[in-house]
Protein backbone atom coordinates (compact mmCIF):
# COMPACT_ATOMS: atom_id res chain seq x y z
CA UNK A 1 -125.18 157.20 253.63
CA UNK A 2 -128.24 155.42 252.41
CA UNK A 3 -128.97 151.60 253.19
CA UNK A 4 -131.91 149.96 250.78
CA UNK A 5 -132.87 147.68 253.89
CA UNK A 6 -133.06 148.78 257.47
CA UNK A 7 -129.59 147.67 259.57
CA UNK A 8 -130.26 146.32 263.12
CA UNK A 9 -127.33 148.22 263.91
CA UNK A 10 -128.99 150.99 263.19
CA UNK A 11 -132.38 150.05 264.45
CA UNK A 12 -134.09 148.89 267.74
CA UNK A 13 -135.13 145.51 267.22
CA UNK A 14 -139.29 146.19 267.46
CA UNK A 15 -138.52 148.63 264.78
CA UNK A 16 -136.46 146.46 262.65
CA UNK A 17 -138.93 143.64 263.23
CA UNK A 18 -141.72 146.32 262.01
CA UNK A 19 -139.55 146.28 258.57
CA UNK A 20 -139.48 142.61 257.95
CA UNK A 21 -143.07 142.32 258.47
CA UNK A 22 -143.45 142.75 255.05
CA UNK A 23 -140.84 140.64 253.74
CA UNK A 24 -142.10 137.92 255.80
CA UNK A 25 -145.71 138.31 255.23
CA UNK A 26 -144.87 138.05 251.39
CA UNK A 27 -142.39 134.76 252.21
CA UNK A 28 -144.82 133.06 254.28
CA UNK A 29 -147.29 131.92 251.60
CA UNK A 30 -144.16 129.90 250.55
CA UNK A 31 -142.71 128.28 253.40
CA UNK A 32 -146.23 127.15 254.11
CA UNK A 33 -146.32 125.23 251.08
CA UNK A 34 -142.62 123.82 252.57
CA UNK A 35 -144.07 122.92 255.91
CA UNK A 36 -145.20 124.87 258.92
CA UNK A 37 -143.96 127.94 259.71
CA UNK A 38 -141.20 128.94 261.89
CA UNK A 39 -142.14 130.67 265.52
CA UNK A 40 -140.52 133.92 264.67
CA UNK A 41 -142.73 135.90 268.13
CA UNK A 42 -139.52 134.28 270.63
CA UNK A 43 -135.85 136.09 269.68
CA UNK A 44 -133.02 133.47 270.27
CA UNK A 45 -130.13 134.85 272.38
CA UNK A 46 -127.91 134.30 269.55
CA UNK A 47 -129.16 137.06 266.91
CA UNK A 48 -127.25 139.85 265.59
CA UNK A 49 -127.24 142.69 267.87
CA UNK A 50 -129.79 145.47 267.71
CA UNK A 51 -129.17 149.09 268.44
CA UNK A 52 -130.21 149.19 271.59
CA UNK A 53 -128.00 146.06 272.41
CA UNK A 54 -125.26 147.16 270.40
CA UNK A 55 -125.27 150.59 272.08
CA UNK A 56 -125.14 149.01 275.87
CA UNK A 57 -122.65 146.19 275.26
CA UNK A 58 -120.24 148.78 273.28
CA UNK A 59 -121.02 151.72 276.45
CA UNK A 60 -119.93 148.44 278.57
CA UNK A 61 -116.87 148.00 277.07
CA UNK A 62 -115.87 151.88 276.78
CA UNK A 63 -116.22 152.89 280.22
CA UNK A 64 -114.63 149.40 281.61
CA UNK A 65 -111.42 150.18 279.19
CA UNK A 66 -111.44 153.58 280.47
CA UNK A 67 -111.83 152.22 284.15
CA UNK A 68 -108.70 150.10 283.86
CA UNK A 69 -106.55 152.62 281.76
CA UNK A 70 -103.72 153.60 283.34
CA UNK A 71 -103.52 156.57 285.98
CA UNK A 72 -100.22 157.60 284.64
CA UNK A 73 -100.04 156.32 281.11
CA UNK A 74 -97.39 156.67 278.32
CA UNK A 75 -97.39 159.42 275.70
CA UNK A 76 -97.61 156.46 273.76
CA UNK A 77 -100.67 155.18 275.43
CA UNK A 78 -102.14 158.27 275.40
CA UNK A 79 -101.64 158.78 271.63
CA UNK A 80 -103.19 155.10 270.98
CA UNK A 81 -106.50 155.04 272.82
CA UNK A 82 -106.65 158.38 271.17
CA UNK A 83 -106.59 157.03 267.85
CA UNK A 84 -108.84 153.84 268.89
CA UNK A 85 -111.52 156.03 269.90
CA UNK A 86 -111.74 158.29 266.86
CA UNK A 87 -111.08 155.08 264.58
CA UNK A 88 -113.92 153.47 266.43
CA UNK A 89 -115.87 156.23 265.39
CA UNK A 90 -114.89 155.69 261.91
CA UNK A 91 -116.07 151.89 262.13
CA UNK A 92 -118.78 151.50 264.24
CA UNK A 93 -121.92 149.49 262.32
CA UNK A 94 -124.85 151.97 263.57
CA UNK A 95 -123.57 155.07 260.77
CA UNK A 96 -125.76 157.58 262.50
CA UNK A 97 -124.28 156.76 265.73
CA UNK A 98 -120.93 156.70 264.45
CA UNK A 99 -121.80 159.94 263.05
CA UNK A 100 -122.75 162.04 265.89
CA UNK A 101 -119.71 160.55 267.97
CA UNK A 102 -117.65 161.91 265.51
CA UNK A 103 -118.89 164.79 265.63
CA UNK A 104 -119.09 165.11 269.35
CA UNK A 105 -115.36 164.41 269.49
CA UNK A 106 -114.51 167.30 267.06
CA UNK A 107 -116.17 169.73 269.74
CA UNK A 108 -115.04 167.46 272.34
CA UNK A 109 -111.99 165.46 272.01
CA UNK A 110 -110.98 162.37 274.08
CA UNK A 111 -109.29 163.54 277.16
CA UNK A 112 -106.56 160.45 277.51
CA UNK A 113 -104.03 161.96 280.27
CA UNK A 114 -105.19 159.95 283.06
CA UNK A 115 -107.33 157.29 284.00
CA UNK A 116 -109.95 160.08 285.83
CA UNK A 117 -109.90 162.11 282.87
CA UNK A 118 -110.87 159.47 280.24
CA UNK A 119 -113.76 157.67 282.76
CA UNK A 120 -114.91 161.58 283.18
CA UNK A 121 -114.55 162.20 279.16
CA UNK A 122 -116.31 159.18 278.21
CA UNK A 123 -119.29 159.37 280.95
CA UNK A 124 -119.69 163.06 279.58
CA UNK A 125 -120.36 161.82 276.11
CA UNK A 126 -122.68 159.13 277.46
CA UNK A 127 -124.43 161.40 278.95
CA UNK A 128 -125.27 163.68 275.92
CA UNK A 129 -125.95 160.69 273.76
CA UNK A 130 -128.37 159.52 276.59
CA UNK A 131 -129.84 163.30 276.59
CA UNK A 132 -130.65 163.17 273.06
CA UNK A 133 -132.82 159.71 273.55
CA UNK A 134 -134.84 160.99 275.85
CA UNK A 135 -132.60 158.80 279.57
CA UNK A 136 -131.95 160.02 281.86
CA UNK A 137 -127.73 161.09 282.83
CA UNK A 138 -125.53 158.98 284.90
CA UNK A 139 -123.87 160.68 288.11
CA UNK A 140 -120.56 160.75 286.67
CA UNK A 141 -119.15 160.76 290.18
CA UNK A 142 -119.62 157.15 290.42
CA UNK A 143 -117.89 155.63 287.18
CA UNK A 144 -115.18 153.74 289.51
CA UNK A 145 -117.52 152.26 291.45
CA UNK A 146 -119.76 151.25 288.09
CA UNK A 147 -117.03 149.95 286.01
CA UNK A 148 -114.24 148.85 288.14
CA UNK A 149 -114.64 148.94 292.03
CA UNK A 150 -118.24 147.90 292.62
CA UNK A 151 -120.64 149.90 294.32
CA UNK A 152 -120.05 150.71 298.10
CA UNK A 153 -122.92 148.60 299.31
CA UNK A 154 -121.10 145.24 298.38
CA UNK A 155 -123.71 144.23 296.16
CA UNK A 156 -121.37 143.69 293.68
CA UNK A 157 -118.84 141.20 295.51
């Protein structure tokens, strides 16, 4: 899949601001004419998501639905978060990402018969996805207390 301009999905946003450079270099000769430009060094909160962003709020949200799935859950809940995850694959705005979880899940399918098994699954995955950026693997040991008990020490109540 080709894009003509850079997505932030796709893109880390110092790269991605790299790519506008251009475009705003070439646009700034006019708004100057318009009035002073616009401080564009400070990123508002409210932007579209980056990559990077988009990768850590979506991880977020993964391993705390796998952290409240059920222990024991229905062959009909099993069946549906199934079919979320490899539709969420199918939709998910950074392509290349989407890609390679796609991928991963053909050699490594969701494993959705217990609550364990899909924090294990998914923290698996993580890790290989962190492996092939270079950071470094999360003990997969502690997913309950990351995502739904809090860690031991209390610093999370």
């Amino acid at each position: 899949m080709s894009h003509e301009k850079p997505c932030r999905a796709c893109t880390d946003f110092k790269t991605w601001a790299k790519s506008q450079k251009k475009a705003f270099e070439s646009e700034k000769h006019e708004s100057e004419k318009k009035g002073p430009p616009m401080n564009h060094t400070a990123k508002r909160k409210d932007c579209p998501l980056d990559k990077d962003e988009l990768g850590t709020n979506t991880w977020s949200l993964l391993h705390t639905m796998a952290a409240y799935y059920p222990d024991k859950p229905s062959e009909e809940q099993k069946s549906d978060m199934r079919k979320f995850l490899y539709i969420f694959s199918k939709f998910y705005p950074c392509y290349v990402c989407a890609q390679d979880l796609q991928e991963q899940m053909k050699s490594y399918p969701p494993q959705t018969d217990s609550q364990k098994m899909l924090s294990q699954w998914l923290c698996n995955v993580h890790n290989v996805v962190n492996q092939k950026l270079g950071k470094p693997e999360f003990d997969c040991k502690l997913v309950e207390q990351r995502w739904r008990d809090g860690w031991l020490d209390g610093s999370c109540d």
